[in-house]
N, C-alpha and C. Protein backbone atom coordinates (compact mmCIF):
# COMPACT_ATOMS: atom_id res chain seq x y z
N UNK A 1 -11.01 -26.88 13.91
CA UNK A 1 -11.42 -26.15 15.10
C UNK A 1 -11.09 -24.67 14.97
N UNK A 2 -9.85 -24.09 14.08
CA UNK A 2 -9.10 -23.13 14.18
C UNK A 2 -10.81 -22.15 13.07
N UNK A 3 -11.43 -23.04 12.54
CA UNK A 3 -11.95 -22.57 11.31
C UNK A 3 -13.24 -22.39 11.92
N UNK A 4 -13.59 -22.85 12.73
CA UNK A 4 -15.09 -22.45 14.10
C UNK A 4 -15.10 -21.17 14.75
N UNK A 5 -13.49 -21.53 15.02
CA UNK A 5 -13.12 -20.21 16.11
C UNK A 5 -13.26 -19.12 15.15
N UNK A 6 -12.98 -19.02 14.15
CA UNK A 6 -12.83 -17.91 13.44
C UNK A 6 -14.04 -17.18 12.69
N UNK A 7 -14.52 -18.53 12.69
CA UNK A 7 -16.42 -18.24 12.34
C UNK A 7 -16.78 -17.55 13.60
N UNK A 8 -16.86 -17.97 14.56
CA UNK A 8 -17.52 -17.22 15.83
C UNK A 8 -17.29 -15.99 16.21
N UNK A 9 -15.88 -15.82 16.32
CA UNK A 9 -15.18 -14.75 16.18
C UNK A 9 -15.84 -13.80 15.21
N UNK A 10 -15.81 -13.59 14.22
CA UNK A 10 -16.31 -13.23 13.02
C UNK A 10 -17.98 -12.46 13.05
N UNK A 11 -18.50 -13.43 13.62
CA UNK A 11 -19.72 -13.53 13.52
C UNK A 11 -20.17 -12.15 15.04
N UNK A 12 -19.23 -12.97 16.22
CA UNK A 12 -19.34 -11.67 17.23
C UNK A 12 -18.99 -9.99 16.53
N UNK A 13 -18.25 -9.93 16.02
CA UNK A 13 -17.43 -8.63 15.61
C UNK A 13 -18.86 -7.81 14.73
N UNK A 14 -19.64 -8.64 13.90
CA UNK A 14 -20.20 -8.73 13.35
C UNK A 14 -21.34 -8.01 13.63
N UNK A 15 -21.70 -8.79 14.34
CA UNK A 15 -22.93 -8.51 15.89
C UNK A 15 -22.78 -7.28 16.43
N UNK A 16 -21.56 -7.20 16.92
CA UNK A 16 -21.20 -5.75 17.74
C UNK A 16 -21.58 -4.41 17.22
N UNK A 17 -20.66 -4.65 15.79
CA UNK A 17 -20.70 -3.80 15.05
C UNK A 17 -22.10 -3.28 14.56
N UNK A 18 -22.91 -4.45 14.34
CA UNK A 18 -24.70 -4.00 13.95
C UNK A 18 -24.91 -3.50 15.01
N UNK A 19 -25.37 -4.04 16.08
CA UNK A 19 -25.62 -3.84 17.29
C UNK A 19 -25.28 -2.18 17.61
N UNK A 20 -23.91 -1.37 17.26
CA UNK A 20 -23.77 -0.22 17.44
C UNK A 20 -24.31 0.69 16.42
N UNK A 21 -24.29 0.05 15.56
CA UNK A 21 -24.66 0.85 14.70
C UNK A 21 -26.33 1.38 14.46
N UNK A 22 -26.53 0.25 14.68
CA UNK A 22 -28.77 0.16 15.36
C UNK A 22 -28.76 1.38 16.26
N UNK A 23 -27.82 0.93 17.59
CA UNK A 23 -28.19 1.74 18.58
C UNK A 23 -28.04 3.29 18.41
N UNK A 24 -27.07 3.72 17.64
CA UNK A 24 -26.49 4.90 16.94
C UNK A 24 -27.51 5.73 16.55
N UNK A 25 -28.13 4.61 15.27
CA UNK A 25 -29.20 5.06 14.54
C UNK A 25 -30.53 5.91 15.69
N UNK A 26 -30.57 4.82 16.39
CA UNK A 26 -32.31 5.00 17.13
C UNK A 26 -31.63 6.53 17.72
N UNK A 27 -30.18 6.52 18.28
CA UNK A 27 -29.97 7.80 19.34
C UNK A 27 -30.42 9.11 18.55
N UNK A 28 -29.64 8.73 17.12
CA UNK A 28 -29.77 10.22 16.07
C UNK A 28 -31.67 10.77 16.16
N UNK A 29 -32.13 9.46 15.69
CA UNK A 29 -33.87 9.44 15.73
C UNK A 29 -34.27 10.40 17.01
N UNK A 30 -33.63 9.71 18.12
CA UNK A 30 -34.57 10.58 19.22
C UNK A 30 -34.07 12.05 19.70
N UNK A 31 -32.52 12.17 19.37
CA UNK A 31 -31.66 13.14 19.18
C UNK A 31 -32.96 14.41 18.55
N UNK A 32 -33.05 13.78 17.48
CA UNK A 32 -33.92 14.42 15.88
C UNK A 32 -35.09 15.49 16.27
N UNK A 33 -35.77 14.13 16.71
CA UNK A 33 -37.36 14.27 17.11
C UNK A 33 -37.29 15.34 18.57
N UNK A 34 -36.45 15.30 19.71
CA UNK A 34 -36.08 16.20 20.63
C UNK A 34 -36.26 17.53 19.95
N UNK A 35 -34.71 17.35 19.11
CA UNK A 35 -34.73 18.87 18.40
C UNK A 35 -35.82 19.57 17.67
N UNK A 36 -36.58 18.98 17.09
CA UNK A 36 -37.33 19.12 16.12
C UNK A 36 -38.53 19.94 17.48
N UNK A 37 -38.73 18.88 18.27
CA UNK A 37 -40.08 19.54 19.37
C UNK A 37 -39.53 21.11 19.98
N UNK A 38 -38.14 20.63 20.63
CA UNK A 38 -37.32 22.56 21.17
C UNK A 38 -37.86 22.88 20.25
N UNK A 39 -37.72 22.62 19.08
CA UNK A 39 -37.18 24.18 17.70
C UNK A 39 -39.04 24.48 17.85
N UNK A 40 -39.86 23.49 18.03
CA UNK A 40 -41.15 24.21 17.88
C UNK A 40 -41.70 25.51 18.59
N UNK A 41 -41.01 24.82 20.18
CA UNK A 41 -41.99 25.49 21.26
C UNK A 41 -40.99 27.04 21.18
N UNK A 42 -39.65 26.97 20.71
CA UNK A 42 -39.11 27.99 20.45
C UNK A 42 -39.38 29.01 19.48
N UNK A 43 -40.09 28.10 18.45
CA UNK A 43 -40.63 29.04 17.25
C UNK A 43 -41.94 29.90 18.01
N UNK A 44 -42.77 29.15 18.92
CA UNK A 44 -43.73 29.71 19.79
C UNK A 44 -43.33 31.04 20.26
N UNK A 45 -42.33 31.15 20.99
CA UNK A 45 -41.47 31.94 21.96
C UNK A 45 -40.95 33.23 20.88
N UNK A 46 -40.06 32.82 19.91
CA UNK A 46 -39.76 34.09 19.01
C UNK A 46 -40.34 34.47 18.37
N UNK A 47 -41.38 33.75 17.52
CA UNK A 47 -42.35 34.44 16.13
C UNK A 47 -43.97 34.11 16.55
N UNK A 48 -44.41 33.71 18.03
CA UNK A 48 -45.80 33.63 18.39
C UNK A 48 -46.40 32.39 17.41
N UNK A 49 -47.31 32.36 18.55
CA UNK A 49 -48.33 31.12 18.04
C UNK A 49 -49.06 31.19 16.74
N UNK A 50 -49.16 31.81 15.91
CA UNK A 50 -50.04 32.06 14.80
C UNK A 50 -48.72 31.49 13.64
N UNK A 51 -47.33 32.12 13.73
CA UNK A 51 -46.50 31.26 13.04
C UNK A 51 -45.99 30.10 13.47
N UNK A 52 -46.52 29.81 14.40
CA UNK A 52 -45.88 28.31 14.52
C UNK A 52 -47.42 27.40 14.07
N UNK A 53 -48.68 27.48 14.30
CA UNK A 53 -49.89 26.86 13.95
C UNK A 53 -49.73 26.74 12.33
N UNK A 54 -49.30 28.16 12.07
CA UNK A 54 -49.02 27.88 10.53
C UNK A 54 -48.12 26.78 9.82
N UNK A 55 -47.56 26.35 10.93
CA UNK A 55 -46.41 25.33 10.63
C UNK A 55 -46.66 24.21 10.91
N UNK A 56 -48.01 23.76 11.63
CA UNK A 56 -48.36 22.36 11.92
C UNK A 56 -49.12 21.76 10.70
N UNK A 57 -49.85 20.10 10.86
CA UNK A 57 -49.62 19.84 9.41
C UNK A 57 -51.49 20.09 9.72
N UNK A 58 -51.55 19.60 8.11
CA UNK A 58 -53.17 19.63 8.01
C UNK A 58 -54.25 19.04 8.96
N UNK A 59 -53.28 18.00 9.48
CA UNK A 59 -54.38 16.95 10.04
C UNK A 59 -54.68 17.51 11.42
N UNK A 60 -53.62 18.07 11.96
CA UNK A 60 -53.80 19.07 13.61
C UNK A 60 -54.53 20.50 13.55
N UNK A 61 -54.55 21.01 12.10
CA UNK A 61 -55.88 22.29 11.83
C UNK A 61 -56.55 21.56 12.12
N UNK A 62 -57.23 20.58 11.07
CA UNK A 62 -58.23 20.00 11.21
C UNK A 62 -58.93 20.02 12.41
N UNK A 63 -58.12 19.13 13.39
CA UNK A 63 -58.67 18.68 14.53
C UNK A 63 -58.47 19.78 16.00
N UNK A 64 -57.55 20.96 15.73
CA UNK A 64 -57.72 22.47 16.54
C UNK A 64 -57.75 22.86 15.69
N UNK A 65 -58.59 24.15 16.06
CA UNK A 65 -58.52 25.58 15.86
C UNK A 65 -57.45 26.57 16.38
N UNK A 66 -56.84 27.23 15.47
CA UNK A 66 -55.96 28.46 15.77
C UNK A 66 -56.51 28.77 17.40
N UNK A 67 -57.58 29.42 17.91
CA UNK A 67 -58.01 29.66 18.80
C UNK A 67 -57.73 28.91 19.86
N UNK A 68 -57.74 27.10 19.65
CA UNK A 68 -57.52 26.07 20.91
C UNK A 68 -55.94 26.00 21.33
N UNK A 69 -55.24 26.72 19.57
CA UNK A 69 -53.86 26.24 20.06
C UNK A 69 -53.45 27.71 21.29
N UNK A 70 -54.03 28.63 20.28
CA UNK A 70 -53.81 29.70 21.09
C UNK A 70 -54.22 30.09 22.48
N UNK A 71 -55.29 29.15 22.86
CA UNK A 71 -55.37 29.11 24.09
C UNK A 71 -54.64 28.40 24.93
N UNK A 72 -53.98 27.07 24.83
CA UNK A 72 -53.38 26.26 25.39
C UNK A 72 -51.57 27.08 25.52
N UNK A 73 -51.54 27.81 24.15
CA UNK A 73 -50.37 28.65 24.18
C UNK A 73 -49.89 29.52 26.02
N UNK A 74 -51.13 30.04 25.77
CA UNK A 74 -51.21 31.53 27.02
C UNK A 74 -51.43 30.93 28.15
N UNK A 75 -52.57 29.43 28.22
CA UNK A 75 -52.64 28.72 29.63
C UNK A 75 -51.29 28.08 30.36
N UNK A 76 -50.69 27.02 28.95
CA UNK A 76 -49.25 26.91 29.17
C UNK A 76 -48.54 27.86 29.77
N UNK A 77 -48.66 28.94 29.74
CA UNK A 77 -47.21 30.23 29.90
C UNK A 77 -46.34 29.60 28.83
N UNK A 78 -46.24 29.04 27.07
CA UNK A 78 -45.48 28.77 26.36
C UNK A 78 -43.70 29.79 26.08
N UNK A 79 -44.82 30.92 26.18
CA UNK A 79 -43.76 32.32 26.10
C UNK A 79 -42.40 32.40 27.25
N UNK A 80 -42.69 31.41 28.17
CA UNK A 80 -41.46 31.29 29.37
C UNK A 80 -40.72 29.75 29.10
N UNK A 81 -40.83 29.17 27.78
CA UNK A 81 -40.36 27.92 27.97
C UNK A 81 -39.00 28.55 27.46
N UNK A 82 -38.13 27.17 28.43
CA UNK A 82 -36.89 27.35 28.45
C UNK A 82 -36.16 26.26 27.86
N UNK A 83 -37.01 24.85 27.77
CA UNK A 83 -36.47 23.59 27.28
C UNK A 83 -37.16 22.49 27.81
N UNK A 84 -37.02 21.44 26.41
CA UNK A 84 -37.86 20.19 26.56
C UNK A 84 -36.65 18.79 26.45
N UNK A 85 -37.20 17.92 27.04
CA UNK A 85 -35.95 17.01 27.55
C UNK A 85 -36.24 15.87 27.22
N UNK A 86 -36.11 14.75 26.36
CA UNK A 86 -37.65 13.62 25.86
C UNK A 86 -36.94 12.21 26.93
N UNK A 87 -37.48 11.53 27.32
CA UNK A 87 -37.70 10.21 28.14
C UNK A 87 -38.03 9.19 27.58
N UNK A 88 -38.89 9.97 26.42
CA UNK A 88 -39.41 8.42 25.56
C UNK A 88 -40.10 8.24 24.17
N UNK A 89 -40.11 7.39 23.35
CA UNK A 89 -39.89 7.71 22.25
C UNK A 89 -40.05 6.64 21.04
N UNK A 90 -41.13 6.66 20.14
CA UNK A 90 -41.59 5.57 19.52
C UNK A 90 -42.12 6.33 18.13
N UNK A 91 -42.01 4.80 17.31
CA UNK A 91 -42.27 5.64 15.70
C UNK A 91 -43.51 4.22 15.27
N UNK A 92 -44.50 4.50 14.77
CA UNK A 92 -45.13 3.59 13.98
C UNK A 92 -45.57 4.04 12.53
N UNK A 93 -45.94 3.40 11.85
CA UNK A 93 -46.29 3.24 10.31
C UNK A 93 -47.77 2.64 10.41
N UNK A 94 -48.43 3.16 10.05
CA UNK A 94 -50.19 2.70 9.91
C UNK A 94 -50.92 3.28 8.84
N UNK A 95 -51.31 2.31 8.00
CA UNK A 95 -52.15 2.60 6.52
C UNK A 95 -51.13 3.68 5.67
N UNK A 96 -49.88 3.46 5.90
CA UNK A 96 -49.18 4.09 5.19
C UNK A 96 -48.52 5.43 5.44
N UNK A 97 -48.75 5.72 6.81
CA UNK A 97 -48.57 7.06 7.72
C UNK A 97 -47.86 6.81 8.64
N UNK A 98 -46.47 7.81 8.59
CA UNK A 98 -45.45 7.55 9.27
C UNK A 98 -45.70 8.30 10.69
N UNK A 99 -45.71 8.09 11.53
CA UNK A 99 -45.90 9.03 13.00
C UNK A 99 -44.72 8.80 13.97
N UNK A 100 -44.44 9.66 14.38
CA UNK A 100 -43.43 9.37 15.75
C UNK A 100 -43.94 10.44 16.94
N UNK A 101 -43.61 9.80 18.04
CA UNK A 101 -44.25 10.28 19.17
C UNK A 101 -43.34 10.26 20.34
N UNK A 102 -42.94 11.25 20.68
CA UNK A 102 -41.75 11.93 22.05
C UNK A 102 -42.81 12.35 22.93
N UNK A 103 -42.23 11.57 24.10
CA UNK A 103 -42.76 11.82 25.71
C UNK A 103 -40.77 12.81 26.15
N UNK A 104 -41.66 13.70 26.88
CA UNK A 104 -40.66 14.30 27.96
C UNK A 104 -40.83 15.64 28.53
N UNK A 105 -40.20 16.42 29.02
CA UNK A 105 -40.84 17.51 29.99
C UNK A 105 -40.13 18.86 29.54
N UNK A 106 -41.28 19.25 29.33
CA UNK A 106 -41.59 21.07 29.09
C UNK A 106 -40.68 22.06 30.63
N UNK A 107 -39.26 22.46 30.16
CA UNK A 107 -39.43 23.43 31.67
C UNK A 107 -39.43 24.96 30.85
N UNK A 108 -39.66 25.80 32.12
CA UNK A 108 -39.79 26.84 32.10
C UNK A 108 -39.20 27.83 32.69
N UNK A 109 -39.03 28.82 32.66
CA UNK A 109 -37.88 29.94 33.19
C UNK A 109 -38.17 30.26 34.48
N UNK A 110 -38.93 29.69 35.19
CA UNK A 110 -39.24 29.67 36.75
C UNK A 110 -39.15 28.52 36.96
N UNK A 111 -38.47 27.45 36.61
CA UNK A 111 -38.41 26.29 37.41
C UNK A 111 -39.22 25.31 37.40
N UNK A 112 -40.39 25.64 36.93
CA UNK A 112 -41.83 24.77 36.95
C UNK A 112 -41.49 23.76 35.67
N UNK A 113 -42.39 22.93 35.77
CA UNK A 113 -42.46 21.87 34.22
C UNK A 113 -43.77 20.81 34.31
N UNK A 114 -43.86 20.57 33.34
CA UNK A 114 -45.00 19.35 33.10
C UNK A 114 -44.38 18.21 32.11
N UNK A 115 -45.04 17.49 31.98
CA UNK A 115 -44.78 16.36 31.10
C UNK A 115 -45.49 16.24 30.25
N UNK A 116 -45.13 15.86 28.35
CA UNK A 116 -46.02 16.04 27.51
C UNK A 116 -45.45 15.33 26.39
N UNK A 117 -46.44 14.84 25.75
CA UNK A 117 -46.12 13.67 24.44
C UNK A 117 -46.54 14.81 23.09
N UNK A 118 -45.66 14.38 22.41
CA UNK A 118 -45.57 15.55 21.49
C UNK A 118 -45.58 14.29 19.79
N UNK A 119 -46.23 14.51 19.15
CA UNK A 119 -46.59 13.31 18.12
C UNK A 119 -46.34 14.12 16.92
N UNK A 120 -45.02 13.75 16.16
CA UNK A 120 -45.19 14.35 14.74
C UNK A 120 -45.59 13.20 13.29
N UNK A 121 -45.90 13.82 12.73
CA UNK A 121 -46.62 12.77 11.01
C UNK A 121 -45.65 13.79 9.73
N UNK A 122 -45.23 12.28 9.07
CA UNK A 122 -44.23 12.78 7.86
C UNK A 122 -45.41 13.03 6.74
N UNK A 123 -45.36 13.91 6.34
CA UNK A 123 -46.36 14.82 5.24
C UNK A 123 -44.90 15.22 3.96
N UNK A 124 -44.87 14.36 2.87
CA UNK A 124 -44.07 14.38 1.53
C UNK A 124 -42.23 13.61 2.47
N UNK A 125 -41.14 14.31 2.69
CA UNK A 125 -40.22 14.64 3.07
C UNK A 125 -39.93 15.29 4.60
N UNK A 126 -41.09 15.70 4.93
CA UNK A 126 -40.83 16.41 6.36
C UNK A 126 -41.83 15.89 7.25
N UNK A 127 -41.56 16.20 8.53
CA UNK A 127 -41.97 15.95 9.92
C UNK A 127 -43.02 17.23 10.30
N UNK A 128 -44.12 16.94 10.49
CA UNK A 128 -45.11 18.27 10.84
C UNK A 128 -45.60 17.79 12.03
N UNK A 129 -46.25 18.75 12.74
CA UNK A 129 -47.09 18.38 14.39
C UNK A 129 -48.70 17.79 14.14
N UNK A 130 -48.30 16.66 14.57
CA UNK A 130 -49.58 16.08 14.60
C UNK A 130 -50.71 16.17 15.48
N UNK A 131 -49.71 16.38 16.99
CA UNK A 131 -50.78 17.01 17.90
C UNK A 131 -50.01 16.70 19.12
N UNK A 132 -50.27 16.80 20.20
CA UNK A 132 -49.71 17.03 21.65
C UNK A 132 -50.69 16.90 22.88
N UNK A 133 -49.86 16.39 24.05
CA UNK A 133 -50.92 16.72 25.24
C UNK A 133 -50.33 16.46 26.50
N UNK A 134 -51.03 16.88 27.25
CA UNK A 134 -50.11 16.08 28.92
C UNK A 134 -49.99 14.66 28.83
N UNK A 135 -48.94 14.21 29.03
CA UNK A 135 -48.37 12.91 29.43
C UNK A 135 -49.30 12.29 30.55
N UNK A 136 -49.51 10.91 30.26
CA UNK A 136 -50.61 10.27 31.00
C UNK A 136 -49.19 9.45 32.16
């Protein structure tokens, strides 16, 4: 009996320990992906939209134009963001393409904010912008 208990025992500690360590993991992930979206809309804010477009990946040229980002830039008021806060947060793998996708809210230096899903795609080693939009 002493040799059950100790299995179970064992086996909980076990558990726990994965269990924290999973949860750890996913926090760093969304931790990541947070930072990664600030550092964008901030790159917006200090070095303008033309160096930050330069920094998104191929597949979001593709599908905007410098011009669409740059418009959504100036409609946003991007230039007054103050910080993005994520709520939510998911990664899939499809035909071999890694994507992750952060929901959470854009504020701004007047108080105002919106909500917006922000989708990055791993291109070699790094995380690039795949594309963005208002939160449904």
């Amino acid at each position: 009996m002493k040799n059950v208990f100790k299995v179970l025992i064992g086996a909980f500690v076990v558990s726990v320990v994965g269990l924290t360590l999973f949860i750890r993991s996913c926090m760093s992930s969304i931790n990541e992906v947070e930072s990664d979206t600030r550092a964008f809309f901030q790159l917006i804010v200090d070095q303008g939209s033309q160096v930050a477009y330069d920094q998104t990946s191929d597949y979001f040229k593709s599908a905007t134009t410098f011009e669409d980002f740059d418009a959504f830039v100036n409609d946003a008021d991007i230039v007054n963001y103050v910080d993005f806060q994520a709520f939510g947060y998911e990664t899939s793998i499809k035909s071999g393409v890694s994507t992750k996708t952060v929901n959470g809210t854009l504020t701004f230096n007047d108080g105002s904010s919106f909500d917006i899903y922000f989708d990055w795609v791993k291109v070699g080693e790094e995380w690039e912008v795949l594309g963005f939009g208002g939160a449904q």
